[in-house]
Protein backbone atom coordinates (compact mmCIF):
# COMPACT_ATOMS: atom_id res chain seq x y z
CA UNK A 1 -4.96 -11.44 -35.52
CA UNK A 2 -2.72 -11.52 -38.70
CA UNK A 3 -0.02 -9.96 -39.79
CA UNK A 4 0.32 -6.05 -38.56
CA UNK A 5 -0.37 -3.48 -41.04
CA UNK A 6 -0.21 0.05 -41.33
CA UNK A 7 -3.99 2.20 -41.72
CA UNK A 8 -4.59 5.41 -43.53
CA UNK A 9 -7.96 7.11 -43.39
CA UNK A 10 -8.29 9.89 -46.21
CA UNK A 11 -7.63 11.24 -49.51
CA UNK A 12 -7.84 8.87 -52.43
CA UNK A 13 -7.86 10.43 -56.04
CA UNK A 14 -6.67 10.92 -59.46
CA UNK A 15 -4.70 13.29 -60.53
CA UNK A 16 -4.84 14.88 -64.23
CA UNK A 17 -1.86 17.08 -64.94
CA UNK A 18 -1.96 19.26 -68.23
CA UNK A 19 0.94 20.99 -69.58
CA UNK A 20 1.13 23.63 -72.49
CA UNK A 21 3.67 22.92 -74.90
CA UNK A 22 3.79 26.61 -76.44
CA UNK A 23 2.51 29.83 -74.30
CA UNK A 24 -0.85 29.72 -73.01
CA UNK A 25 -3.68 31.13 -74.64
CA UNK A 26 -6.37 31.59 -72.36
CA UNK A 27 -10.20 30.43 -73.44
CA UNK A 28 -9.12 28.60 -76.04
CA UNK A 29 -8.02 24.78 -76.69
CA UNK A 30 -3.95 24.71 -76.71
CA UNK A 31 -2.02 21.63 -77.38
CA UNK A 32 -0.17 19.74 -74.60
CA UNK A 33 0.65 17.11 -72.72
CA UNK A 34 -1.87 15.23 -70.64
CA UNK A 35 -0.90 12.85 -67.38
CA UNK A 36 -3.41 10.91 -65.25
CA UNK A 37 -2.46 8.85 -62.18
CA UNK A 38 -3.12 7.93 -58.98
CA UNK A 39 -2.98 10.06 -56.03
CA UNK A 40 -4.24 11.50 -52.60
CA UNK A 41 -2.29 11.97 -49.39
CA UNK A 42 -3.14 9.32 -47.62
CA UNK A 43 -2.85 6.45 -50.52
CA UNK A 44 0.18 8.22 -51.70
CA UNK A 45 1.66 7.65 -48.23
CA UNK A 46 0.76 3.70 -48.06
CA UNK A 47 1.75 3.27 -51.28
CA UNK A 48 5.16 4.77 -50.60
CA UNK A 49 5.27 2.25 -47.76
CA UNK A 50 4.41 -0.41 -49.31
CA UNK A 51 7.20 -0.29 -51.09
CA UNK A 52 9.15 0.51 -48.16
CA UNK A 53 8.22 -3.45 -47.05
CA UNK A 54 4.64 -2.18 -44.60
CA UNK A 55 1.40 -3.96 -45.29
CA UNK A 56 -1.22 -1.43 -45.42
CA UNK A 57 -5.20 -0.89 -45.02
CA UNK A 58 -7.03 2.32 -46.93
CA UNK A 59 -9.85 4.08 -45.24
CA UNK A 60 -11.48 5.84 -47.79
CA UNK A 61 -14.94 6.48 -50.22
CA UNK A 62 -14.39 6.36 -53.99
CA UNK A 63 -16.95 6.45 -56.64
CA UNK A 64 -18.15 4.11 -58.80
CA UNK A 65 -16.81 5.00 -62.08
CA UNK A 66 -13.61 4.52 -64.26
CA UNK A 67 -11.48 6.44 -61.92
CA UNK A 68 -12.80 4.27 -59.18
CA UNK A 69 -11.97 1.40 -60.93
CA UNK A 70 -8.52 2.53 -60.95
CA UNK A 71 -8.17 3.47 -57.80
CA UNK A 72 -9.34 -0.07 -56.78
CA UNK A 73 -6.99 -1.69 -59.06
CA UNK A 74 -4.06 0.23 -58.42
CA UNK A 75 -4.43 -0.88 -54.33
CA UNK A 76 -5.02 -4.76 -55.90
CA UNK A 77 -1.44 -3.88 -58.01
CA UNK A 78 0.03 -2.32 -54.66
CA UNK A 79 -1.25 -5.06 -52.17
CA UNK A 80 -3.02 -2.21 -50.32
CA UNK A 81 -6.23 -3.90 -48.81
CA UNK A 82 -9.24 -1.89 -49.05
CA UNK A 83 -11.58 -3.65 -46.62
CA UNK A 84 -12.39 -0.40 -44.91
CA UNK A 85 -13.06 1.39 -48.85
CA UNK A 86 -16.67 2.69 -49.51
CA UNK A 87 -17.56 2.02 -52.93
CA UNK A 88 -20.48 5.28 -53.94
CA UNK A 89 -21.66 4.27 -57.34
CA UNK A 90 -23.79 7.18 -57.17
CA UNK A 91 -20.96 9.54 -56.76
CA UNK A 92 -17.90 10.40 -59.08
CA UNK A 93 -14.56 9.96 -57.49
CA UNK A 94 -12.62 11.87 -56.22
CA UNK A 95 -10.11 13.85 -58.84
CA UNK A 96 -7.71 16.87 -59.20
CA UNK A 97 -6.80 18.52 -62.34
CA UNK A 98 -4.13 21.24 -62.63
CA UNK A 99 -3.14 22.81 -65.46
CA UNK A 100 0.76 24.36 -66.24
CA UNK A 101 2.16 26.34 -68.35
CA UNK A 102 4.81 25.52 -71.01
CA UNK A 103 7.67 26.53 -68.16
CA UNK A 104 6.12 24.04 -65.66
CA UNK A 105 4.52 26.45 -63.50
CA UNK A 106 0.90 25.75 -62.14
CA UNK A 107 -1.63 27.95 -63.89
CA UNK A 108 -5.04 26.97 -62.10
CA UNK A 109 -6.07 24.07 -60.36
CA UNK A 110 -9.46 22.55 -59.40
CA UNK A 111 -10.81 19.75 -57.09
CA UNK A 112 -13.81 17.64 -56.85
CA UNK A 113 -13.82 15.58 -53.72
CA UNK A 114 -17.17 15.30 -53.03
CA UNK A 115 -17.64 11.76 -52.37
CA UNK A 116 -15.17 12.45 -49.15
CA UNK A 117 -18.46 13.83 -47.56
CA UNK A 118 -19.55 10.02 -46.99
CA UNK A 119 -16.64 9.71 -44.86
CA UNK A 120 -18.26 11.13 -41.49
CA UNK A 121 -18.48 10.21 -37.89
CA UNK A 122 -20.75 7.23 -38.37
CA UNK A 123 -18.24 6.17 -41.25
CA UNK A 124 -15.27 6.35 -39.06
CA UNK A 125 -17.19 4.49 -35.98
CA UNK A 126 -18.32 1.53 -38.28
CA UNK A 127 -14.21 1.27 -39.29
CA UNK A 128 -12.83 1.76 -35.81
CA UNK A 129 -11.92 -2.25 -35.05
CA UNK A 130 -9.94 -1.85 -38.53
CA UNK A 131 -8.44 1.01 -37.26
CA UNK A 132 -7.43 0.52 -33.75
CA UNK A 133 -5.97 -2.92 -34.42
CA UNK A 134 -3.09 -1.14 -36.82
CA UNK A 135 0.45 0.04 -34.81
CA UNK A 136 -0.22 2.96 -36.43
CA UNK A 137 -2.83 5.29 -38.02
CA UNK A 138 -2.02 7.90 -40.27
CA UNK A 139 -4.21 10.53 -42.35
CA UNK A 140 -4.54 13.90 -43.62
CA UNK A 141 -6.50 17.30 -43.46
CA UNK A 142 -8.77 15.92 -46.30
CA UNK A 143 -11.16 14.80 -43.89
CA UNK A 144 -14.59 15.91 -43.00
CA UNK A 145 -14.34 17.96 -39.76
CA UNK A 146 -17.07 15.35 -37.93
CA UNK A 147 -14.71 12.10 -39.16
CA UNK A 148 -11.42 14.40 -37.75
CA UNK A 149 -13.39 14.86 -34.37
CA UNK A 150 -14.48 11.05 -34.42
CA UNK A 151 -11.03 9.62 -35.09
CA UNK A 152 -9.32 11.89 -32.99
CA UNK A 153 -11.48 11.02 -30.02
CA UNK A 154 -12.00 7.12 -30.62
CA UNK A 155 -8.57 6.11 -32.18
CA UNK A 156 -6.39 4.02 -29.39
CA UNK A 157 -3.49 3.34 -32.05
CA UNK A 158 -1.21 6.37 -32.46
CA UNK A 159 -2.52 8.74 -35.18
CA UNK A 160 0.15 10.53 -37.39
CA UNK A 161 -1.25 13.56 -39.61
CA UNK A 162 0.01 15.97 -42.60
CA UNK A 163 -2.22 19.02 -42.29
CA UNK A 164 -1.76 20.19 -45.87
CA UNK A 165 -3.10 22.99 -45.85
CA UNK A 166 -3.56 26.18 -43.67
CA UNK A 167 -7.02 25.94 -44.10
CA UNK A 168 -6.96 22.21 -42.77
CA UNK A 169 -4.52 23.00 -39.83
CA UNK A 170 -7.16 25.07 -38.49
CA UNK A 171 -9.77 22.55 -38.28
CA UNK A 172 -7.09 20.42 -36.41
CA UNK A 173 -7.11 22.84 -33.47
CA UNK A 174 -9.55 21.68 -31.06
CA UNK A 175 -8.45 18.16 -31.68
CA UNK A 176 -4.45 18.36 -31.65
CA UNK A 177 -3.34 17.42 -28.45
CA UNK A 178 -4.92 13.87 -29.17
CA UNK A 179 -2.28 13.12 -32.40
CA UNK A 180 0.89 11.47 -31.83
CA UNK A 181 3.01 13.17 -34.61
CA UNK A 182 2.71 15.62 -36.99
CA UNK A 183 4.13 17.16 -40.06
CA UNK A 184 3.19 20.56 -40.91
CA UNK A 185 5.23 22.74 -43.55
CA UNK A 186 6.17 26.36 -41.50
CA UNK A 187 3.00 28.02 -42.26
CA UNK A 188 0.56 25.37 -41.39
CA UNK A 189 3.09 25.57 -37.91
CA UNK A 190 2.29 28.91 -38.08
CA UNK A 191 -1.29 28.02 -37.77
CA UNK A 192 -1.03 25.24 -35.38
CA UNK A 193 1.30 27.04 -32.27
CA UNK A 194 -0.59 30.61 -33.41
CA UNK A 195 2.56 32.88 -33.72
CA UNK A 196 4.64 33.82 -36.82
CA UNK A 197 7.99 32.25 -37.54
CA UNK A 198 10.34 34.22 -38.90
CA UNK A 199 14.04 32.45 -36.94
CA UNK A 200 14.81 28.88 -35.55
CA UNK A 201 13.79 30.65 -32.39
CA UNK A 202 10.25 30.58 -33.28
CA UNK A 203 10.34 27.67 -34.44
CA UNK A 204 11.60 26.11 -31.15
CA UNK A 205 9.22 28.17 -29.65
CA UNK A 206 6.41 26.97 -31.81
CA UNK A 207 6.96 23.24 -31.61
CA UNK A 208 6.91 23.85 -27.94
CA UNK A 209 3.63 25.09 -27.74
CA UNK A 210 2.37 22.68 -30.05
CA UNK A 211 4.23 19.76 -27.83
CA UNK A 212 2.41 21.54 -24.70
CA UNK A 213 -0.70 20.60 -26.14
CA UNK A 214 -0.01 16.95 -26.35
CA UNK A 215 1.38 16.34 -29.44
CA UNK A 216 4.45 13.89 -28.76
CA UNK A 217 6.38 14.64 -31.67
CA UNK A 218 6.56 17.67 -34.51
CA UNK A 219 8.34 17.28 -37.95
CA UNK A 220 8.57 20.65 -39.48
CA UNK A 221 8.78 20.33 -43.41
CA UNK A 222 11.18 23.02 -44.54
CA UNK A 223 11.36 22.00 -48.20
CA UNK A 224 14.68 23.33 -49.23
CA UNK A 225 16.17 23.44 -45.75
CA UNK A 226 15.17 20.34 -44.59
CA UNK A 227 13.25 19.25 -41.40
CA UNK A 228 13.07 20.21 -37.91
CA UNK A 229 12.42 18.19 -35.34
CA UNK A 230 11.13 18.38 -31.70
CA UNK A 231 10.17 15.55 -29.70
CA UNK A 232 8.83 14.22 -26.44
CA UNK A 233 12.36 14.86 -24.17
CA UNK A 234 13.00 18.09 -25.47
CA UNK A 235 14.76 16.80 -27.91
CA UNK A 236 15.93 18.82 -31.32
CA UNK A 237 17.29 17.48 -34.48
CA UNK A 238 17.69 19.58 -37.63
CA UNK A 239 18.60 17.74 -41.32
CA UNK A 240 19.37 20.00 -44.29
CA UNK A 241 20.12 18.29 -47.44
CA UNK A 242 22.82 18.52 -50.07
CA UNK A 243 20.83 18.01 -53.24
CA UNK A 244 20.17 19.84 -56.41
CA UNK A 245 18.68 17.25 -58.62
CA UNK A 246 15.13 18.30 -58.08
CA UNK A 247 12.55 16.82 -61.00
CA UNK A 248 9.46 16.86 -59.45
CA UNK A 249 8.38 18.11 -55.46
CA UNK A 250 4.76 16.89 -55.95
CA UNK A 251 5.31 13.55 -54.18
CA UNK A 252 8.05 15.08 -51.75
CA UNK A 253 5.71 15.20 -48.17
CA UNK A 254 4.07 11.86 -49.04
CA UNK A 255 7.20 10.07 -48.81
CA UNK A 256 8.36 11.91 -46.22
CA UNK A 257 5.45 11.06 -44.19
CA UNK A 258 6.13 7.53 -44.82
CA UNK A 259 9.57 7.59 -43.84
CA UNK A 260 8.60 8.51 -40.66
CA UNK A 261 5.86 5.98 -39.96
CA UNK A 262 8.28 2.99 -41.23
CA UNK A 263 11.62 4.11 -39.52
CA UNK A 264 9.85 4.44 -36.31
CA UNK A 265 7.91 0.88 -36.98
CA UNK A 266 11.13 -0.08 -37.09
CA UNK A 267 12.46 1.00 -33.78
CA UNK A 268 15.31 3.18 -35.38
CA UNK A 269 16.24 6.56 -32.73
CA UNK A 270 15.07 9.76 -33.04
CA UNK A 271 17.74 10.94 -35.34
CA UNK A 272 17.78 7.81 -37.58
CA UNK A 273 13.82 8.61 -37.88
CA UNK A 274 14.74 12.13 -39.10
CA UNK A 275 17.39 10.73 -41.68
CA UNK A 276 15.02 7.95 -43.14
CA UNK A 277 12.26 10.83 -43.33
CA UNK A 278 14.68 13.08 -45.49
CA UNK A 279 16.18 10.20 -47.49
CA UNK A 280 12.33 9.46 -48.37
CA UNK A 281 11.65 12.66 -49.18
CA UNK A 282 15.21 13.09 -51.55
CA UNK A 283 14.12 9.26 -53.59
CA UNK A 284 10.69 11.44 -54.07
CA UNK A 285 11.75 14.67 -55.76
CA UNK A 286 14.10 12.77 -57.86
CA UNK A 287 11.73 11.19 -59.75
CA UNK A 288 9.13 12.56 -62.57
CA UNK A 289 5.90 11.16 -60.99
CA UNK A 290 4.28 11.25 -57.69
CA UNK A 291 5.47 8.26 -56.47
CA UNK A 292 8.91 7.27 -57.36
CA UNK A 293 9.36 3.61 -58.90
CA UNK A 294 12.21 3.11 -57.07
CA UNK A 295 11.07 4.01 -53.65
CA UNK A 296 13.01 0.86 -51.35
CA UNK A 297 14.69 1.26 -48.28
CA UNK A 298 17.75 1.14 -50.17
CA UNK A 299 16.98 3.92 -51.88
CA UNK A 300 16.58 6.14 -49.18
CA UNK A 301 19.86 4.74 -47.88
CA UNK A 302 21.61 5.95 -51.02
CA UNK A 303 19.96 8.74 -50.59
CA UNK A 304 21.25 9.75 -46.54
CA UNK A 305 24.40 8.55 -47.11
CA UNK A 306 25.28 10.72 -50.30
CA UNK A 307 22.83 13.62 -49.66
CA UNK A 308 21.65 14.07 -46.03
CA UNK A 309 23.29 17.01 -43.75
């Protein structure tokens, strides 16, 4: 069969992020600095892994253009295999621009992922061997309600997904009791059990509900305040962190996502998984770009052991 590797169906794009380097002046041309690199939720979480040690597979579409190109050599770079990647030379690729101002915050943002709409329920089926012979399957709210449906029905490996958005956590509703684990932030939770949360109280309450439905475990992404955790026995773990050296959160649930899926590869315990998960997420925000260079699992264990509540 080979050697095991992890699968990620999903978003695979490239970024552009513009920053002003004076005040913005709006409809006109204003000097700055210009970034372009790799992204997407689901290749940012396999190439977090990969440096974590995991082999990996990407499920995706990109176009056939320059960004393609990059996309295609950035997984050759990573050792990400890409025999389950649609190559649409008729389509651009995917791509995100955002624009800051001169104090870092995000002015307006736009998205063109398109050639994602190739990625349906007869896409999915003809990439379901590739999938089901993985330990693990993990992807994101990205994709096209009919591919979510497929998966969700036809995937015997255990699926892990980020919602990441509101918007998305709603189309996971009539599906959710088939995923393994999730990671929602508190308002895609919100969405998910349908009831506010406003104390830990709701929270509990909410990861119940959402367990009830047949989720086995729930990773609530606090950002500042950590993670919450509810699993299959009831069980509840909480991890703040003690950190203030935040540079860039962009990256933050990517990592965090793969800390999950490789601590629980490799058999750690429930609150181990939780600690590898923050320690991820902590190697992430402490670097300027997406993916930190120095993602290892020795940097997340400089990261629990200095930082982790």
């Amino acid at each position: 069969m080979g050697q095991s590797y992890v699968a990620g169906i999903g978003g695979a794009n490239v970024d552009i992020h513009g920053q002003s380097l004076a005040p913005l002046i709006m409809r006109d041309s204003n000097p700055g600095r210009l970034h372009v690199s790799v992204g997407g939720v689901t290749r940012n979480i396999l190439d977090n892994l990969t440096r974590l040690g995991e082999k990996c597979e990407l499920v995706s579409a990109v176009g056939g253009d320059v960004y393609g190109r990059m996309l295609l050599d950035s997984c050759a770079r990573l050792g990400v295999g890409t025999r389950g990647l649609l190559v649409r030379k008729d389509h651009p690729s995917s791509s995100y621009i955002s624009i800051m101002d001169s104090e870092g915050d995000m002015l307006v943002a736009m998205s063109d992922m398109r050639v994602l709409s190739a990625i349906d329920a007869d896409f999915v089926a003809q990439r379901m061997d590739l999938l089901n012979a993985a330990p693990v399957v993990v992807c994101d709210g990205n994709l096209p309600a009919g591919a979510l449906e497929y998966l969700a029905k036809h995937c015997t490996a255990p699926l892990y997904i980020d919602p990441v958005s509101t918007t998305w956590a709603k189309e996971l509703l009539p599906v959710l009791g088939r995923f393994d684990t999730i990671k929602p932030n508190r308002l895609e939770m919100e969405v998910l059990a349908g009831m506010p949360i406003a104390t830990d109280a709701d929270l509990e309450e909410a990861c119940t509900r959402v367990l009830a439905a047949g989720v086995r475990r729930v990773f609530v992404s606090l950002g500042a305040d950590g993670i919450y955790y509810k699993g299959p026995a009831g069980s509840v773990h909480r991890r703040s962190r003690a950190f203030d050296k935040l540079v860039n959160a962009t990256g933050a649930g990517d990592a965090t996502m793969a800390g999950i899926v490789h601590a629980t590869l490799a058999g750690k315990s429930e609150s181990e998984v939780l600690d590898f998960a923050l320690g991820a997420g902590l190697v992430a925000i402490a670097a300027p770009d997406t993916i930190s260079e120095t993602m290892s699992e020795q940097a997340v264990h400089t990261m629990i052991k200095e930082y982790v509540q």
